[in-house]
Protein backbone atom coordinates (compact mmCIF):
# COMPACT_ATOMS: atom_id res chain seq x y z
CA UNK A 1 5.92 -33.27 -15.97
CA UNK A 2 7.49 -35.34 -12.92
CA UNK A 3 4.57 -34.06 -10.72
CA UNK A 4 2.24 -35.66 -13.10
CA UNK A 5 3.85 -38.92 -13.55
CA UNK A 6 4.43 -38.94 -9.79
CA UNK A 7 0.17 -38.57 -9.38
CA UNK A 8 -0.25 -41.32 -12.04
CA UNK A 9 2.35 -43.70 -10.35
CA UNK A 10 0.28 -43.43 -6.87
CA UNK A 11 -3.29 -43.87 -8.52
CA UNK A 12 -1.69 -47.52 -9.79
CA UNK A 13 -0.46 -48.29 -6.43
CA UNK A 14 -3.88 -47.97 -4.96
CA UNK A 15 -5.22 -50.94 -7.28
CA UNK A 16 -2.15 -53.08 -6.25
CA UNK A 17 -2.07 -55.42 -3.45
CA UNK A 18 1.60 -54.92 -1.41
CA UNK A 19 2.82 -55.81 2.08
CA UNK A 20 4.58 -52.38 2.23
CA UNK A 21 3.63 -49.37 3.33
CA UNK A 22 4.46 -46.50 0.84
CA UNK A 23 5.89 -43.49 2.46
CA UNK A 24 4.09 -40.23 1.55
CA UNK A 25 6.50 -37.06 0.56
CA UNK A 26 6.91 -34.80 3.71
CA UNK A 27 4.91 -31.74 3.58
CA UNK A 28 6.68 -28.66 2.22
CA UNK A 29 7.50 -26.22 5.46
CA UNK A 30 4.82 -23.82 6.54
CA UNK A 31 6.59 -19.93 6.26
CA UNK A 32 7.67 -18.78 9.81
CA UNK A 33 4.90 -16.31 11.16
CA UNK A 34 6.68 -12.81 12.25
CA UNK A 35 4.80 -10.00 14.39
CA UNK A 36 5.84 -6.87 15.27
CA UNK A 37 4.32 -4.31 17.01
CA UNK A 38 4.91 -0.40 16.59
CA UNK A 39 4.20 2.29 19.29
CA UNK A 40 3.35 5.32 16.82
CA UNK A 41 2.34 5.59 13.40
CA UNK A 42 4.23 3.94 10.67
CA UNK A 43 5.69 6.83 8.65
CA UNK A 44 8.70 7.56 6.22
CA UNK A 45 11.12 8.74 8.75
CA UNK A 46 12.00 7.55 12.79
CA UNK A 47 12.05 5.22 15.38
CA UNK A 48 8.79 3.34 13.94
CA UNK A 49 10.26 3.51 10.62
CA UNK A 50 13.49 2.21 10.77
CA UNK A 51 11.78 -0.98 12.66
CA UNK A 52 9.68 -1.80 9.69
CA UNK A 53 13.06 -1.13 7.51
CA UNK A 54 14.14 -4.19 9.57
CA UNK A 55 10.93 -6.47 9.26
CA UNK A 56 11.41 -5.39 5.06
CA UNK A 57 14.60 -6.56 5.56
CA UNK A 58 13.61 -10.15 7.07
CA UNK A 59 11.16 -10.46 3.84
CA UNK A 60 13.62 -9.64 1.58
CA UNK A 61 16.68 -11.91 2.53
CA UNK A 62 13.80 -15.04 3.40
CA UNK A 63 11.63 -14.72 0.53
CA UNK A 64 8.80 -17.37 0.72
CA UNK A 65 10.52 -18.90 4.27
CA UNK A 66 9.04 -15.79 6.45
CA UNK A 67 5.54 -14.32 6.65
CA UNK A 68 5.43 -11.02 8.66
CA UNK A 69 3.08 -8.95 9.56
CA UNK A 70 2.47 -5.34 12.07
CA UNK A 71 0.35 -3.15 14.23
CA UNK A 72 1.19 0.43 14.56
CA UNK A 73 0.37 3.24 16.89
CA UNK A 74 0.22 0.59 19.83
CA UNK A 75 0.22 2.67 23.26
CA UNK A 76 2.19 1.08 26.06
CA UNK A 77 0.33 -0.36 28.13
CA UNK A 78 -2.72 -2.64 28.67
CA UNK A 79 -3.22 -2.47 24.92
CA UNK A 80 0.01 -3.34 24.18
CA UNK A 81 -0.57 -6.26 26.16
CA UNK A 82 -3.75 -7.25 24.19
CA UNK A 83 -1.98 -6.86 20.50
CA UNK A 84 1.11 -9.12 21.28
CA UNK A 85 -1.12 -11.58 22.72
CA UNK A 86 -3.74 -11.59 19.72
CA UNK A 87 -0.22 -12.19 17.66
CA UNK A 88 0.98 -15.06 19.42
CA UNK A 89 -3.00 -16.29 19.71
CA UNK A 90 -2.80 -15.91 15.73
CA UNK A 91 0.32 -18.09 15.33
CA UNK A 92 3.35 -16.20 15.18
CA UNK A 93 6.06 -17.71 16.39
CA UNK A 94 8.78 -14.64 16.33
CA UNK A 95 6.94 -11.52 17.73
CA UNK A 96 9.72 -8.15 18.33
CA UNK A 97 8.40 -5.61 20.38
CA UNK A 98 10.13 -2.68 19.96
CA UNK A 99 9.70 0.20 22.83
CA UNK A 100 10.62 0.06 26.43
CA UNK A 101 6.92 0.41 27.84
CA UNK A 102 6.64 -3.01 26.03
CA UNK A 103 8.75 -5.08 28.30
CA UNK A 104 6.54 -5.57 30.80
CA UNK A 105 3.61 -6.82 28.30
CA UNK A 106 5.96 -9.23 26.51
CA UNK A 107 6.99 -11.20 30.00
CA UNK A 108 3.53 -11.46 30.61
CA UNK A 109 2.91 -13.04 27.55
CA UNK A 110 5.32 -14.89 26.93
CA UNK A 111 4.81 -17.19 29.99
CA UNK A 112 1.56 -17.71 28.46
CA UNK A 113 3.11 -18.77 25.44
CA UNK A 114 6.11 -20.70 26.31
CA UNK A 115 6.27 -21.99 22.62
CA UNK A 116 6.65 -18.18 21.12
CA UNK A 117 9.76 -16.29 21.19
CA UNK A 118 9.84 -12.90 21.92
CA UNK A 119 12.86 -10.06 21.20
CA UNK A 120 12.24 -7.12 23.25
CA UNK A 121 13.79 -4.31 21.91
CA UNK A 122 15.23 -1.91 24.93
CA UNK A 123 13.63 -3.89 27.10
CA UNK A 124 16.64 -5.49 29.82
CA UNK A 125 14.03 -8.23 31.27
CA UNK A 126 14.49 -11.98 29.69
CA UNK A 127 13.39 -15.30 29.84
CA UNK A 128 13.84 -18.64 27.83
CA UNK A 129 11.85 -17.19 25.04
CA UNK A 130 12.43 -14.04 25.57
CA UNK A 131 15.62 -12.36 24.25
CA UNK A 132 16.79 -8.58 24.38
CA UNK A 133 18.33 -6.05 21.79
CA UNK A 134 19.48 -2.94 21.86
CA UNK A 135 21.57 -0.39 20.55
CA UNK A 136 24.30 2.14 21.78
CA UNK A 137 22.91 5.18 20.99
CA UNK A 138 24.74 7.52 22.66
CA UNK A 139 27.80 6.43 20.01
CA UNK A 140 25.85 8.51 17.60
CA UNK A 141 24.75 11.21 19.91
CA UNK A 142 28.50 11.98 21.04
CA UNK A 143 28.93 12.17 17.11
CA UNK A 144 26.09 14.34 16.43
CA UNK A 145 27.42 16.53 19.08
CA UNK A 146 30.71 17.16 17.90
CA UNK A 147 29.17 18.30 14.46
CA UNK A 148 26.70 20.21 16.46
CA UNK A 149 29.71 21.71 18.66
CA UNK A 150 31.06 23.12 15.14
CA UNK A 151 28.34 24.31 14.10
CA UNK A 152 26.31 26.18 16.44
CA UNK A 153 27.04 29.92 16.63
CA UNK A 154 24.77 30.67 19.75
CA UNK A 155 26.82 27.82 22.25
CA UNK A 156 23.44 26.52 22.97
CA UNK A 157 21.50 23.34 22.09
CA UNK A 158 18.20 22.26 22.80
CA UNK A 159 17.35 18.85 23.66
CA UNK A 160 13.60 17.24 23.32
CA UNK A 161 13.44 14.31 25.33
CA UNK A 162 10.56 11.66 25.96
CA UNK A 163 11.36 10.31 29.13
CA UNK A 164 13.90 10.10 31.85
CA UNK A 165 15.36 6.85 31.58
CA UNK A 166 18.79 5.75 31.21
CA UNK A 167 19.14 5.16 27.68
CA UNK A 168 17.51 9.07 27.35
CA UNK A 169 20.41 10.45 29.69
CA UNK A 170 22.84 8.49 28.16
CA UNK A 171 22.03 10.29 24.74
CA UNK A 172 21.72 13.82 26.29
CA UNK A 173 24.85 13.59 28.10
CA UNK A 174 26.89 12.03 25.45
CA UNK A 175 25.62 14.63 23.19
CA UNK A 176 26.76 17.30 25.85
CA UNK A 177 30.16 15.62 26.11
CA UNK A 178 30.81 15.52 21.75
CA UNK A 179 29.62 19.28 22.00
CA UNK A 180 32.08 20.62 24.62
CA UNK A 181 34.71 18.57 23.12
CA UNK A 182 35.23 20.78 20.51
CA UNK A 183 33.18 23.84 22.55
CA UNK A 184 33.92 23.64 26.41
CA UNK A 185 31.36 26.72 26.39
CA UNK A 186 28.64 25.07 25.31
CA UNK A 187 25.39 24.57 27.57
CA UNK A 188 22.41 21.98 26.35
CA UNK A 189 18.98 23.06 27.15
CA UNK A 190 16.40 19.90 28.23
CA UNK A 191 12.73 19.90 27.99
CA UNK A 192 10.97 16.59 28.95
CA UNK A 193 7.64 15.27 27.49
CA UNK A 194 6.82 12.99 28.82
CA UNK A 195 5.89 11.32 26.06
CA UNK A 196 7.23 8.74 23.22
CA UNK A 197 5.60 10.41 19.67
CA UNK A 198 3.07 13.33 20.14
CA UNK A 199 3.98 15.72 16.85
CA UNK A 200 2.39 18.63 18.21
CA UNK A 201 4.33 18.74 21.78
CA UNK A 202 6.93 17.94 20.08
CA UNK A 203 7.24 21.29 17.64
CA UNK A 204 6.04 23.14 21.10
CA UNK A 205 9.09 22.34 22.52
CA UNK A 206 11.05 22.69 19.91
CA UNK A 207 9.81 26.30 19.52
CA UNK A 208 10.45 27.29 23.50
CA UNK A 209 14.08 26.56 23.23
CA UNK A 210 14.85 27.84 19.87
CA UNK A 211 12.96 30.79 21.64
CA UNK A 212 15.37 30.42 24.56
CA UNK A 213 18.66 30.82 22.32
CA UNK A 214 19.25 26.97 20.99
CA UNK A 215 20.41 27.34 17.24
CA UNK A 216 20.52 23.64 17.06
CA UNK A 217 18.29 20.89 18.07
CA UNK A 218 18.14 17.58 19.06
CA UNK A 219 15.52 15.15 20.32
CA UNK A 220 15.01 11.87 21.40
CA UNK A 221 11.22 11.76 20.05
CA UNK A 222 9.31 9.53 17.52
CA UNK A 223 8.18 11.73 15.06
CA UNK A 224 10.25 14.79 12.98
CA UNK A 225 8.22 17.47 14.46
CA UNK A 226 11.39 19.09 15.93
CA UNK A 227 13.68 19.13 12.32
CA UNK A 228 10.34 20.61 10.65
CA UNK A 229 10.23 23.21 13.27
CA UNK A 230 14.20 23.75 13.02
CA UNK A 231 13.61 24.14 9.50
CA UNK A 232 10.61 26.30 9.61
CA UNK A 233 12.70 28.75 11.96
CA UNK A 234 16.18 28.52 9.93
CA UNK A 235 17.78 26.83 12.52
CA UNK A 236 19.51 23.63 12.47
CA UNK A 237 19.04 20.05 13.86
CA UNK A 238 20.14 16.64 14.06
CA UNK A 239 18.47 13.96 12.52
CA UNK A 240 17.41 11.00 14.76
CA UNK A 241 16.88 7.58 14.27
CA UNK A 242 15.98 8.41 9.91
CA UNK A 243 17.84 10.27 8.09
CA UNK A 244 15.21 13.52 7.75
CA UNK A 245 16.34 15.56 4.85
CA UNK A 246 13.16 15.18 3.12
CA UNK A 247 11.57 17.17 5.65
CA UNK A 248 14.37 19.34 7.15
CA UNK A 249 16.84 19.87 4.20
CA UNK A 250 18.28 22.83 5.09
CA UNK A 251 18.28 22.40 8.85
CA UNK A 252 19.69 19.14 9.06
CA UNK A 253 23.51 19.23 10.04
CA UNK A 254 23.54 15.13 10.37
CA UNK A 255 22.00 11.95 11.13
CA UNK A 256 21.84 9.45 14.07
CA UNK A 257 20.29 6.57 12.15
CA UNK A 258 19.18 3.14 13.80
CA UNK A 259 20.29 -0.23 11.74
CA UNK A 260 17.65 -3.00 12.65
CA UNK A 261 17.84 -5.46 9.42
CA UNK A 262 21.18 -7.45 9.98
CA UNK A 263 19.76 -8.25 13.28
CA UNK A 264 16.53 -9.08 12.76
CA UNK A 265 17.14 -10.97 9.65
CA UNK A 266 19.77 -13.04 12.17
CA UNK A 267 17.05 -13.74 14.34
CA UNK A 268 14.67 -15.06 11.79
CA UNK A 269 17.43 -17.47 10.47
CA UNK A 270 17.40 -18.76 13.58
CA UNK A 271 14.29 -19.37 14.45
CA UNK A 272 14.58 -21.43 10.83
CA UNK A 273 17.03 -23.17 11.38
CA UNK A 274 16.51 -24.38 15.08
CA UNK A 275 19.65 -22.15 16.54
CA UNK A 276 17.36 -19.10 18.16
CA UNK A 277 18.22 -18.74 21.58
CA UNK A 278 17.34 -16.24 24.62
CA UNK A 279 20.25 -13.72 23.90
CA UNK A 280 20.93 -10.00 25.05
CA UNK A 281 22.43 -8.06 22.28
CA UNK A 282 23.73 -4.34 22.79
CA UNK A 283 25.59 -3.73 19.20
CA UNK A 284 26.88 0.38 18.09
CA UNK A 285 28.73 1.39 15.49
CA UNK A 286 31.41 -1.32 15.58
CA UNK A 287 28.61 -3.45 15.08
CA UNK A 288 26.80 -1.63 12.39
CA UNK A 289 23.94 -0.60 14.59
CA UNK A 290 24.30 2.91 14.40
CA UNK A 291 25.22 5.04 11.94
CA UNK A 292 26.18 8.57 11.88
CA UNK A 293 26.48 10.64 8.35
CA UNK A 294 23.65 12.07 6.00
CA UNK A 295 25.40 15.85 6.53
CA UNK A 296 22.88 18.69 5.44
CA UNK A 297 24.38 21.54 2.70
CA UNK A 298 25.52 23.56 5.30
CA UNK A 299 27.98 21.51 7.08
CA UNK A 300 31.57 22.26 5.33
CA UNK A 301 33.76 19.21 4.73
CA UNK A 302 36.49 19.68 7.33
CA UNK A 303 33.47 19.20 10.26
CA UNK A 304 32.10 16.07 8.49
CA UNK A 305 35.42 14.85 7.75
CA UNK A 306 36.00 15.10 11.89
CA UNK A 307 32.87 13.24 12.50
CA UNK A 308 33.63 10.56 10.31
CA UNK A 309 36.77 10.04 11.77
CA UNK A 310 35.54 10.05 14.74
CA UNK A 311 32.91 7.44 14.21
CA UNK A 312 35.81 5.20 12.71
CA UNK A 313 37.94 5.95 16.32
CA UNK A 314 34.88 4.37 18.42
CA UNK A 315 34.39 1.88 15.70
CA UNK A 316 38.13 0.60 16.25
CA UNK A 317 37.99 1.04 20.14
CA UNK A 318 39.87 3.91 20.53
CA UNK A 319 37.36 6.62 21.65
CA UNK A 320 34.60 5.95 24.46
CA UNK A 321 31.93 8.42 24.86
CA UNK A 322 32.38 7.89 28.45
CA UNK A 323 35.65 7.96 29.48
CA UNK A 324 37.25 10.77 31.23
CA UNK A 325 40.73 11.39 29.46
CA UNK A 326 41.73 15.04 30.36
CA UNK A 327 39.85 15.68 33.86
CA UNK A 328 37.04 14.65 35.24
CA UNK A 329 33.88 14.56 34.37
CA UNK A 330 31.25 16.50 36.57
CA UNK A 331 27.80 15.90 36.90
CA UNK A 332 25.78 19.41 36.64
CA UNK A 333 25.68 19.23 40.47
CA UNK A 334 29.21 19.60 40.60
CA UNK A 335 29.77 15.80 41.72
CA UNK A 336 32.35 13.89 39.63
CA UNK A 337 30.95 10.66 37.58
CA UNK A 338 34.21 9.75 35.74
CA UNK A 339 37.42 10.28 37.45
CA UNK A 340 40.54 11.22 35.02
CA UNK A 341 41.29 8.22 32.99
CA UNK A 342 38.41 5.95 33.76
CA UNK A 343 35.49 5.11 31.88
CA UNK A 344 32.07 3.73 32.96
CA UNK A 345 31.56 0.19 32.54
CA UNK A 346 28.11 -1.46 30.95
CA UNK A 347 26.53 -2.01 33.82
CA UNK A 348 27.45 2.15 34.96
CA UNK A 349 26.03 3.41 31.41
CA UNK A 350 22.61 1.19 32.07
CA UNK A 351 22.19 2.61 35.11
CA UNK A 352 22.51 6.25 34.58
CA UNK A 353 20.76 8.31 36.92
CA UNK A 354 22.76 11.81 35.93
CA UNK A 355 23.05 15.01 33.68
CA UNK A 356 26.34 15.66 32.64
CA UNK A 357 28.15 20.22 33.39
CA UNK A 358 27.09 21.66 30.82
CA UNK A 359 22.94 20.57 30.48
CA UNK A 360 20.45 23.18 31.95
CA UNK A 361 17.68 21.06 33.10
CA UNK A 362 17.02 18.46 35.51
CA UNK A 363 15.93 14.84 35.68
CA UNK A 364 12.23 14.94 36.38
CA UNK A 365 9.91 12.57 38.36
């Protein structure tokens, strides 16, 4: 009814002669435009899919103030390149690029757009418009390996990894660490890929170290080729980035799970609200960015009741995945990387070049 009599008021003023220039009401505010761009497939479980958990999670706390929108199964690379531009060319004005071949193609195009901001996600590179996220990963994986200490039988793991960077060493080794923490025996078997989400390598490997004595997995992958071939074989894994009982239910011993919303709904506000600035976020379990729990039927409640309390000791401070307490900790050269009672700084853990005693493998070209 107001709208109405607020139309029939301005017709009238437009056969009135006035001195006095009406003011017009301001337009209502166009929704902020949000890309994001996925390396693999979007599916119901993994890296990919707790990303576009966090871009449902912008919709739903911004309803009618955010517009988002994806691309999946983006390959590093030039074509990354070519997506994120195409989304800033097609107006968004928040695009998150989450996977570490990205950061290159994001710092390219963001000096083209100077006007777009960018969040690289694992990416360390920044700029004005360019902010970086992360999250401490290996929290969970010294978690996962303490439940996977108690559970396997055989004192061997196997570990799937994509590549050899530091945030993939950090995860093996802090896995290695939770293991022998409550298994000094145990030795963690390392096949590299070479590759961020290819299902089919994936189970391969998977396959070759189950066939090499591993009676638990884990992997730092994209898809949940590895539980599904745990599961297949009776053996157990851990779950990353998803929880992956739907496909593993019986071979899942626990969850590593990945918490973008909180932060990418932050981000969003800002951009609203004028406040977004070039940042560099590296949040864990303290911060609610990881998450470690989703037990499978056949852990008993004594090992998940460790793990949990656990988790709550490196929530509160009072256990660091790397820090030597005992003795020192070795490298599987034999060279000691943590002397008895220190503990690796930031800048140490970014730049790990190492495999902790106790992995069989080696860190690949």
């Amino acid at each position: 009814m107001y709208k109405n009599l607020a139309v029939a008021l301005a017709a009238a003023c437009c056969f009135l002669s006035s001195p006095f220039t009406h003011a017009q009401p301001a337009p209502s505010q166009a929704p902020l435009k949000v890309g994001i761009v996925y390396v693999a497939p979007l599916g119901d479980a993994g890296w990919v899919h707790q990303h576009e958990l966090g871009r449902q999670a912008i919709e739903a706390a911004l309803p009618g103030k955010v517009k988002t929108t994806y691309v999946e199964n983006v390959a590093e690379g030039p074509d990354a390149e070519r997506v994120i531009r195409d989304l800033a060319r097609q107006g968004n004005q928040l695009i998150i690029t989450p996977s570490f071949g990205y950061m290159a193609p994001t710092m390219r195009v963001a000096r083209e757009f100077p006007q777009v901001r960018f969040e690289s996600i694992t990416g360390y590179q920044r700029a004005d418009n360019v902010a970086t996220a992360n999250a401490r990963y290996y929290e969970g994986r010294y978690l996962a390996g303490v439940a996977a200490g108690r559970m396997s039988k055989s004192h061997v793991a196997g570990y799937v990894a994509g590549f050899p960077i530091p945030e993939v060493l950090q995860g093996i080794n802090a896995f290695t660490l939770g293991m022998r923490s409550v298994d000094p025996t145990a030795q963690v078997k390392v096949v590299w890929l070479n590759q961020w989400f290819d299902p089919a390598l994936e189970r391969d490997a998977a396959m070759r170290l189950m066939d090499q004595g591993a009676d638990v997995l884990a992997f730092h992958t994209g898809s949940s080729a590895v539980m599904k071939a745990a599961q297949e074989r009776g053996r157990m894994a851990v779950g990353y980035h998803s929880d992956m009982r739907q496909v593993a239910a019986d071979a899942q011993i626990v969850a590593v799970t990945h918490r973008w919303g909180d932060y990418y709904v932050q981000r969003a506000k800002a951009m609203l609200d004028g406040s977004w600035k070039s940042t560099d976020t590296w949040g864990g379990v303290k911060e609610g960015m990881i998450r470690v729990g989703d037990f499978g039927p056949k852990v008993p409640k004594a090992v998940q009741d460790e793990v949990m309390a656990r988790q709550q000791d490196i929530a509160a401070g009072r256990l660091q995945p790397f820090r030597a307490v005992a003795a020192d900790v070795r490298d599987n050269q034999g060279r000691v990387v943590i002397a008895r009672g220190q503990a690796l700084d930031d800048g140490q853990i970014l730049k790990m070049k190492w495999l902790v005693e106790g992995v069989q493998g080696r860190i690949e070209p």
